[in-house]
Protein backbone atom coordinates (compact mmCIF):
# COMPACT_ATOMS: atom_id res chain seq x y z
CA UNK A 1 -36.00 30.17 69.42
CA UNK A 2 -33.28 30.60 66.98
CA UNK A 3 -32.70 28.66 64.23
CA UNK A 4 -29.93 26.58 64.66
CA UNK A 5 -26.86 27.26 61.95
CA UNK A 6 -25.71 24.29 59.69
CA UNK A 7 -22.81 23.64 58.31
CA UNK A 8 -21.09 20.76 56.52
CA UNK A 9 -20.90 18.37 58.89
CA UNK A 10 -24.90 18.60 59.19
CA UNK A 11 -25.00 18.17 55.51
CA UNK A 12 -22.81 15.54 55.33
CA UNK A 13 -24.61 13.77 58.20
CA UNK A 14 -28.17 14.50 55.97
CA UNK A 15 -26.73 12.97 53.37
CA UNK A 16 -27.38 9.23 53.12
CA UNK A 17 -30.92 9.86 54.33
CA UNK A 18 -31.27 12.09 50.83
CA UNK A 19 -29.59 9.34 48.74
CA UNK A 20 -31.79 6.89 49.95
CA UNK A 21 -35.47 8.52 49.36
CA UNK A 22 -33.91 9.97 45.86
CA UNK A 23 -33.01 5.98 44.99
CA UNK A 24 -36.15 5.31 46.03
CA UNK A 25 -38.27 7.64 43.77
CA UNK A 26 -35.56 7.30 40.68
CA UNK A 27 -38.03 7.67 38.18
CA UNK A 28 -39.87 10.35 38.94
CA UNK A 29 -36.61 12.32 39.71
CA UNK A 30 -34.95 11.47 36.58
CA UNK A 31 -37.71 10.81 34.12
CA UNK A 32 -37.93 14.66 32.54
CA UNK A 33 -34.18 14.07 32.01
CA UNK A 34 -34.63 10.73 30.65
CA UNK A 35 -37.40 11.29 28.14
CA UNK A 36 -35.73 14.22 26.62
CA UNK A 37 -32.37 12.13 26.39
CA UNK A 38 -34.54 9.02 24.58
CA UNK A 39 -35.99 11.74 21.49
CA UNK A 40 -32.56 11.19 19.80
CA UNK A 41 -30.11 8.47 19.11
CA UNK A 42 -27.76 10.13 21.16
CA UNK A 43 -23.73 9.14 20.83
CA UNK A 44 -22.20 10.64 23.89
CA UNK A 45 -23.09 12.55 26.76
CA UNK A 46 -21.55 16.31 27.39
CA UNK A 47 -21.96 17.50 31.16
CA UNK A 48 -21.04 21.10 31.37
CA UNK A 49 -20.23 22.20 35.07
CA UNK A 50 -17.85 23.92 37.17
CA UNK A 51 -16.31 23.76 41.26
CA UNK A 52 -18.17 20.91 43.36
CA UNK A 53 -20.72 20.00 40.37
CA UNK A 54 -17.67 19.74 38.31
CA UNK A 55 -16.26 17.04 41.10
CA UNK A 56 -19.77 15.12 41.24
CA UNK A 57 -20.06 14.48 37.86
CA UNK A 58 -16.36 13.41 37.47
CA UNK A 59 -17.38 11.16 40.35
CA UNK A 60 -20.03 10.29 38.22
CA UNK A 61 -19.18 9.60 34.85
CA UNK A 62 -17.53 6.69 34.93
CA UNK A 63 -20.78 4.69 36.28
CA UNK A 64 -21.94 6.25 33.54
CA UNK A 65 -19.99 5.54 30.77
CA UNK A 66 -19.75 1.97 31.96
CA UNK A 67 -23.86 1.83 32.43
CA UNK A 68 -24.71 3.89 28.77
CA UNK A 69 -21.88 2.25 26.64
CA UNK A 70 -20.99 5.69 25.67
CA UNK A 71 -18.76 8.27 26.03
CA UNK A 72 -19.62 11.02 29.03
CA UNK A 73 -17.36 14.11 28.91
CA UNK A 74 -17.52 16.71 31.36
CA UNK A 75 -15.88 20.01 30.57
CA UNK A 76 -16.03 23.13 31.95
CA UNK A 77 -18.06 26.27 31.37
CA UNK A 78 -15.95 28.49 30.27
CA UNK A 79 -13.75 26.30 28.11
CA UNK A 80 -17.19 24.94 26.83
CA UNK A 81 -18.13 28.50 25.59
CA UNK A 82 -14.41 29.79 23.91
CA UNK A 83 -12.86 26.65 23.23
CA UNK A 84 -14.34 23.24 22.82
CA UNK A 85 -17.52 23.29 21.55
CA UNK A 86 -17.52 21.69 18.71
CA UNK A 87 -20.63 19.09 19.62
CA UNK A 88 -22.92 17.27 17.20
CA UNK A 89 -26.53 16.90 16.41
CA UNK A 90 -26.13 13.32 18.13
CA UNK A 91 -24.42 14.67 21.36
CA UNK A 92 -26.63 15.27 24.35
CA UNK A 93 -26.01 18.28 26.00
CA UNK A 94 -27.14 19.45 29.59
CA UNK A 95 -25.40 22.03 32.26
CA UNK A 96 -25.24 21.88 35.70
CA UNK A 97 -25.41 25.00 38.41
CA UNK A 98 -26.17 23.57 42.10
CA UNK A 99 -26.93 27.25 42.95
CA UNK A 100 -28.54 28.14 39.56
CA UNK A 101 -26.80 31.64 39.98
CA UNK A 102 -22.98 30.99 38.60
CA UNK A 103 -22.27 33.13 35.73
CA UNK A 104 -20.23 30.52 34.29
CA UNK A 105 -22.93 27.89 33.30
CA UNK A 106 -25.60 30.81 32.57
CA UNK A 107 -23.01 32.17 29.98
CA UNK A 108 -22.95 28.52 28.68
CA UNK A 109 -26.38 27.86 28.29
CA UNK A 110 -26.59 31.30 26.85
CA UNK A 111 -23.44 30.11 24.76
CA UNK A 112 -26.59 26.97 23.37
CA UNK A 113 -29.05 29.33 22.45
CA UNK A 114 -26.60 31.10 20.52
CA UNK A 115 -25.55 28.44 18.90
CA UNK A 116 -29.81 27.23 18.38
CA UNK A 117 -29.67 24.56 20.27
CA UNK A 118 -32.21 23.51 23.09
CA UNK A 119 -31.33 24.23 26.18
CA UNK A 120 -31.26 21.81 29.28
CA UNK A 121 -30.23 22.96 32.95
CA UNK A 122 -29.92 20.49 35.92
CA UNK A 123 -29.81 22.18 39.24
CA UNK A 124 -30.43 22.72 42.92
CA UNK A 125 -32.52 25.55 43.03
CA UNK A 126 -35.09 26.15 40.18
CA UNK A 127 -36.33 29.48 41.77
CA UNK A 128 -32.61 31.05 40.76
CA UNK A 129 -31.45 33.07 37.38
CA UNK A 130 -30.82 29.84 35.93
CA UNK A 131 -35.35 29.25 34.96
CA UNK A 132 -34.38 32.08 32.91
CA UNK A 133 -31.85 30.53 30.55
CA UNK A 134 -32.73 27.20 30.33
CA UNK A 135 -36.05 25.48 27.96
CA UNK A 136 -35.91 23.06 30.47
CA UNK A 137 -35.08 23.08 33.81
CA UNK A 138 -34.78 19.94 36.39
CA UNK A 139 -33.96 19.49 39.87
CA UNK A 140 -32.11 16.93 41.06
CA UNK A 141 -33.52 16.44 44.56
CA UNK A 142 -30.60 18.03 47.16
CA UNK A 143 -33.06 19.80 48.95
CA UNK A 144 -31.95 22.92 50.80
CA UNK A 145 -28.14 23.46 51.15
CA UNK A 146 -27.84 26.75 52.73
CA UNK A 147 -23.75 26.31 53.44
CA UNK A 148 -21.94 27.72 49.83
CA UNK A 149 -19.35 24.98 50.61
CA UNK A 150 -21.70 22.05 49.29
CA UNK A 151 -21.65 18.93 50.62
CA UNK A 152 -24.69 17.49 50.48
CA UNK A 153 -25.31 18.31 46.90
CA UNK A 154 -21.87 17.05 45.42
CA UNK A 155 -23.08 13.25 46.34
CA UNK A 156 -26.25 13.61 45.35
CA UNK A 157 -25.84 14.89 42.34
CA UNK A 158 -23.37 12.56 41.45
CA UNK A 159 -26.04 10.00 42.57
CA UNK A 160 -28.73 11.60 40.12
CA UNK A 161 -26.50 11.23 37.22
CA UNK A 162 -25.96 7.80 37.88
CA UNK A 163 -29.71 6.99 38.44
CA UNK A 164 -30.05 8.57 34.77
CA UNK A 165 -27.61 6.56 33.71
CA UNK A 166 -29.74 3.13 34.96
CA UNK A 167 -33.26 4.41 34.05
CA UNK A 168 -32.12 5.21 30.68
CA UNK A 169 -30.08 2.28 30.19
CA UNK A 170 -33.31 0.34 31.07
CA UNK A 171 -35.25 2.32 28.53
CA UNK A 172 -32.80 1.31 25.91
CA UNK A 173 -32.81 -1.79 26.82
CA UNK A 174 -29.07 -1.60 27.39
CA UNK A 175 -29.23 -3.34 30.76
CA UNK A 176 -32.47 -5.43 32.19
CA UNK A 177 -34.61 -4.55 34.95
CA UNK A 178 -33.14 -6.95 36.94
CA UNK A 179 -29.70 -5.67 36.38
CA UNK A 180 -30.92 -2.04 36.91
CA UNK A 181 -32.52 -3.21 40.59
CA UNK A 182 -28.74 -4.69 41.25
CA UNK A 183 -27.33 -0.96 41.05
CA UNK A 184 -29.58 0.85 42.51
CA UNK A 185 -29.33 -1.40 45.71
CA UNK A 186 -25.68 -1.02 45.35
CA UNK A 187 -26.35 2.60 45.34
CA UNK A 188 -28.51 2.53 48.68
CA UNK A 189 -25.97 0.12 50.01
CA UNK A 190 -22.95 2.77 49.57
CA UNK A 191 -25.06 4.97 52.18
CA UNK A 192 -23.89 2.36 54.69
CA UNK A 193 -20.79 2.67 53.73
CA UNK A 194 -20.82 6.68 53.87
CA UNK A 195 -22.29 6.53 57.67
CA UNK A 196 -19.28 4.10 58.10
CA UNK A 197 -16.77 6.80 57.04
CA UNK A 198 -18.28 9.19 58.70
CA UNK A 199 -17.66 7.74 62.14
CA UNK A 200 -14.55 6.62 60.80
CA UNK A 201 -13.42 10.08 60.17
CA UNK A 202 -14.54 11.11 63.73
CA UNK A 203 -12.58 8.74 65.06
CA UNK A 204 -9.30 9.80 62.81
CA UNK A 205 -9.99 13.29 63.70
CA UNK A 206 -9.83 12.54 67.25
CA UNK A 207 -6.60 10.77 66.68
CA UNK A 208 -5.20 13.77 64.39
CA UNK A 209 -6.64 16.80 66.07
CA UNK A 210 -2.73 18.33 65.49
CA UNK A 211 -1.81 17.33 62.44
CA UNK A 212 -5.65 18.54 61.43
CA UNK A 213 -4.84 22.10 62.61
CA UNK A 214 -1.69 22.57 61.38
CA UNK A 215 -1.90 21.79 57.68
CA UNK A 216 0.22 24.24 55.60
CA UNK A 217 -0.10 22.58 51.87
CA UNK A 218 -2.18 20.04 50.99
CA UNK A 219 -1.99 17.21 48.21
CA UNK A 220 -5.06 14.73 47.51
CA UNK A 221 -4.75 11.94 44.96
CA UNK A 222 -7.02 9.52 43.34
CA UNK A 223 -7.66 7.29 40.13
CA UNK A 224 -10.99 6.24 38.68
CA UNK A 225 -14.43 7.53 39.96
CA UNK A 226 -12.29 8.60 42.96
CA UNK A 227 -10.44 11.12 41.27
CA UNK A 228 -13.91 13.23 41.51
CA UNK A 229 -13.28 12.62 45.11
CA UNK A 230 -9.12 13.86 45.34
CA UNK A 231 -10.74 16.72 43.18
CA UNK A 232 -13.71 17.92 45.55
CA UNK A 233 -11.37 17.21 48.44
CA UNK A 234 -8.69 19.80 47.32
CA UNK A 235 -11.38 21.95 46.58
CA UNK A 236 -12.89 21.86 50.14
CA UNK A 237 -9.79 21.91 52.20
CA UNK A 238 -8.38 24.80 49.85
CA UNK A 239 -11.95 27.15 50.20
CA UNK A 240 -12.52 26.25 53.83
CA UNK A 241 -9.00 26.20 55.52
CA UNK A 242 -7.45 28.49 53.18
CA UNK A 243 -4.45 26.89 52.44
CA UNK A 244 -2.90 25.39 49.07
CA UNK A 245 -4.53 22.15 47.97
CA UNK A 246 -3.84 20.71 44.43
CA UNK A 247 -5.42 17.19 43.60
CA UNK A 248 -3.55 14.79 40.86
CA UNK A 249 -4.23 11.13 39.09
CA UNK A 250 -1.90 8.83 40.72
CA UNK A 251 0.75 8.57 38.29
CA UNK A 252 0.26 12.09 37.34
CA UNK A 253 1.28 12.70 41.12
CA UNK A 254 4.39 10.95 40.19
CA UNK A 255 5.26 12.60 37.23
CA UNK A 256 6.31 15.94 38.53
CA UNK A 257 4.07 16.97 41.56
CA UNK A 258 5.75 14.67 43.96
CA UNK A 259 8.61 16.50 44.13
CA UNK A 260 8.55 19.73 45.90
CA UNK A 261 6.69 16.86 48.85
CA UNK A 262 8.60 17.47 52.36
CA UNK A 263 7.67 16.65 55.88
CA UNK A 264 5.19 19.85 56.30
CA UNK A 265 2.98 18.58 54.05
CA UNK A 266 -0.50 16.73 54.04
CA UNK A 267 -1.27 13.94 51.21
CA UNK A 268 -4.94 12.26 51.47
CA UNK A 269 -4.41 9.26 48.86
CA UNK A 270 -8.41 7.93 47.87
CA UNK A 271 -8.18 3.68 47.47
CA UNK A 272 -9.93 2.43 45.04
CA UNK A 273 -10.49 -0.75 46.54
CA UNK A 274 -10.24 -2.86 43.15
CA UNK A 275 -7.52 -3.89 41.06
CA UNK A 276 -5.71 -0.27 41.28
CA UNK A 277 -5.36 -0.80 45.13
CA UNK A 278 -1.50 -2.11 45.46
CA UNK A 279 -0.72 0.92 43.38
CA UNK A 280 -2.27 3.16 45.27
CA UNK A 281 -0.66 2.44 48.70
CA UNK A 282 2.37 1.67 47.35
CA UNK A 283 2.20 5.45 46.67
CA UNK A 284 0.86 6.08 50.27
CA UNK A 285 3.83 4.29 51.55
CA UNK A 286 6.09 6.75 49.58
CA UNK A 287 4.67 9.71 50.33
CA UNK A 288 4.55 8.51 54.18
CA UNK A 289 8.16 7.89 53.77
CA UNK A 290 9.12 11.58 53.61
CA UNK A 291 5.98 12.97 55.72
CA UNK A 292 4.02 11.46 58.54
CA UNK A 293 0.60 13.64 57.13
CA UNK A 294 0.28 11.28 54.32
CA UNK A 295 -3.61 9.56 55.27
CA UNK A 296 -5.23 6.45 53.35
CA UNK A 297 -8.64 7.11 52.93
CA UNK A 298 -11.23 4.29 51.86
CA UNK A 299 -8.71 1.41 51.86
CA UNK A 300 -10.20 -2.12 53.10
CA UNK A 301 -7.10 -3.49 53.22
CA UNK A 302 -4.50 -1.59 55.06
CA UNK A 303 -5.91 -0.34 58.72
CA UNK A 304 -2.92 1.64 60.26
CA UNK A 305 -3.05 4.87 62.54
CA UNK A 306 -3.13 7.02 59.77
CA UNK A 307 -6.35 5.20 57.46
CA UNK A 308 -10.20 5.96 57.33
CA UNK A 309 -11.11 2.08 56.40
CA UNK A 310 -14.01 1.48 54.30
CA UNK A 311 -15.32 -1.85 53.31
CA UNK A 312 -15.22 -2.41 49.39
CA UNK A 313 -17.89 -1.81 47.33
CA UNK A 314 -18.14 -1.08 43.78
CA UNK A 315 -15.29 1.56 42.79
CA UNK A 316 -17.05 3.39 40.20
CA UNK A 317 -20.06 3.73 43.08
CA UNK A 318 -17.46 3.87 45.72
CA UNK A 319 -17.26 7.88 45.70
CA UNK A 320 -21.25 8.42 46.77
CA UNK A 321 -19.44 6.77 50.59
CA UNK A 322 -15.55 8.46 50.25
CA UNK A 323 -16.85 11.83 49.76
CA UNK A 324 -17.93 12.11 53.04
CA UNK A 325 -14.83 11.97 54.10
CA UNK A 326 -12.87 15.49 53.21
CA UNK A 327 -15.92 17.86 53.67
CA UNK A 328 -15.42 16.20 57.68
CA UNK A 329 -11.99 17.32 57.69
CA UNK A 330 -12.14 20.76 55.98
CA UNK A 331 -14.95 21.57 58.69
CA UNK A 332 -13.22 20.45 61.61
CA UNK A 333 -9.97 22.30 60.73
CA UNK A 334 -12.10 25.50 59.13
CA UNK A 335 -13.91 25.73 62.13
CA UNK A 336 -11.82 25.19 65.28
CA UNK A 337 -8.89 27.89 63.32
CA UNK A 338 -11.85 29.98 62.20
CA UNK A 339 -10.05 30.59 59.05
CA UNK A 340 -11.25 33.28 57.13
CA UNK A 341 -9.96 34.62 54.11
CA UNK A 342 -7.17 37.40 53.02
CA UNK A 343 -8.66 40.98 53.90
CA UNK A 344 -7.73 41.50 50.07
CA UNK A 345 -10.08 38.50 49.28
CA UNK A 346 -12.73 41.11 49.15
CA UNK A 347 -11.21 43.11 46.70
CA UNK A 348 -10.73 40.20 44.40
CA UNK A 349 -14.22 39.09 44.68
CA UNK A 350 -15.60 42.98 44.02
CA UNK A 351 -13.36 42.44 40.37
CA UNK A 352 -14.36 38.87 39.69
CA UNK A 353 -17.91 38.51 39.70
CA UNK A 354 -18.68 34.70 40.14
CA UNK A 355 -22.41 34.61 40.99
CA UNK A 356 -25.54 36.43 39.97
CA UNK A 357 -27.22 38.15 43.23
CA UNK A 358 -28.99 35.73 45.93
CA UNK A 359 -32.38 37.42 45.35
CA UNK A 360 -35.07 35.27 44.53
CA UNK A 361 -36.00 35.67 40.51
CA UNK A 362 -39.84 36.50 39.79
């Protein structure tokens, strides 16, 4: 019989049951991580990663600032490599690649051991190109993600970072054990919350089916954590349906971006559901006042036609649940239109080489 063919919504639908075993065995999964982060008196954290890893850890590094009491920066690749790379001996260092093939975060970690430092990659598939540039390599526990659109592996990474976050914070005795069994129950507790928004979606699919198929431009906007999750969910809608999708800050939406909005368009605002939460939907309700494609997603508080509702949990946890939301969406839309790319897209990608080949390394 033949194998059946996944794609994100299978992913998505795999995902809480990931997040869930991974909570389960955080120590094991982080603890390579952890010991080589506890051999310093490390100041701040630098995350180098680009596209949906990029997303996950700005989903992530929040919690983690918060849980550490230290600055977390994330910064891509290629800026890492030419521009801003000026860390310290007391900065700790690590790239992520979910594929372990992009030529972006090779070049960086090839960037480290120009620069003599030791070399740490975090990714999804150890048996890639990426064993051979890194002195140590971990896995973060996705599994097998055979859909390049990742899903699956943008929440749990942004789970694994998190779960470093506690287990290290524990072995600095920055928060207690007891504290440290508080979040990671919140953690498993969020997967509730994602299988919530999933049928949620369904059901705002169902009621949207038009609107759905006939985006033309698409804006996504979010604060906090969630701003990962306005990120990833441009990013998704923009590769899958192929059309424009640009994600903003809140008030960085309303400092410019807003303007050129008109009834054609789409805007999928992310609620925080804290103390940001009359902001955002006092944006909602502006953007809804010029077009009728402006969604609520993640709100606890306003329940209208056009909202996924989600109950509240903590916001700088919150995104592990919202980001099952987009991916949902972009597949619905991506594969009743069967959008494929520009003939010329094929061109472009024979100039701009942005993976090494899929063959196994030996």
């Amino acid at each position: 019989m033949e194998e059946k063919k996944l794609n994100m919504r299978d992913y998505v639908e795999e995902t809480p049951d990931v997040v869930r075993k991974n909570c389960k065995k955080h120590s094991e999964l982080t603890n390579p991580l952890v010991q080589e982060f506890l051999k310093k008196d490390y100041k701040s954290i630098w995350i180098v990663a680009s596209g949906s890893s990029y997303n996950a850890c700005m989903s992530a590094r929040l919690f983690m600032r918060r849980t550490l009491n230290m600055e977390v920066k994330v910064i891509p690749p290629f800026t890492f490599e030419n521009y801003e790379n000026d860390f310290k001996e007391d900065d700790f260092v690590f790239v992520v690649s979910q594929s372990g093939r992009s030529t972006n975060a090779l070049a960086a970690l090839d960037f480290l051991k120009k620069k003599g430092h030791f070399r740490i990659g975090i990714t999804g598939v150890t048996d890639a190109e990426i064993k051979n540039h890194s002195d140590l390599l971990i896995d973060w526990g996705v599994g097998v993600e055979k859909v390049g659109y990742v899903t699956k592996g943008v929440v749990t990474l942004a789970e694994f970072l998190m779960l470093f976050a506690i287990d290290s914070a524990v072995k600095k005795e920055i928060i207690t054990e007891c504290e440290s069994e508080k979040l990671l129950k919140e953690i498993e507790d969020s997967m509730r919350v994602h299988e919530n928004i999933q049928k949620n979606t369904h059901d705002f699919i169902e009621k949207h089916k038009k609107e759905l198929l006939s985006m033309e431009a698409v804006y996504t906007i979010g604060c906090g954590a969630n701003y990962g999750t306005a990120l990833e969910a441009a990013l998704k809608i923009g590769e899958t349906v192929k059309i424009p999708a640009a994600a903003y800050e809140s008030e960085e939406f309303l400092h410019g971006p807003c303007f050129p909005l008109n009834p054609r368009m789409t805007v999928l605002v992310f609620d925080n559901n804290d103390h940001t939460s009359d902001r955002m939907i006092q944006i909602y309700k502006a953007c809804k006042s010029v077009t009728d494609r402006t969604y609520l997603i993640g709100s606890a508080s306003t329940c209208d036609h056009n909202t996924v509702a989600a109950e509240k949990i903590d916001s700088l946890i919150s995104p592990l649940a919202f980001l099952a939301s987009a991916p949902l969406i972009a597949q619905y839309a991506s594969g009743t239109l069967n959008t494929k790319g520009h003939p010329l897209q094929k061109e472009f990608g024979q100039i701009v080489s942005i993976k090494t080949p899929s063959t196994k390394t030996k």
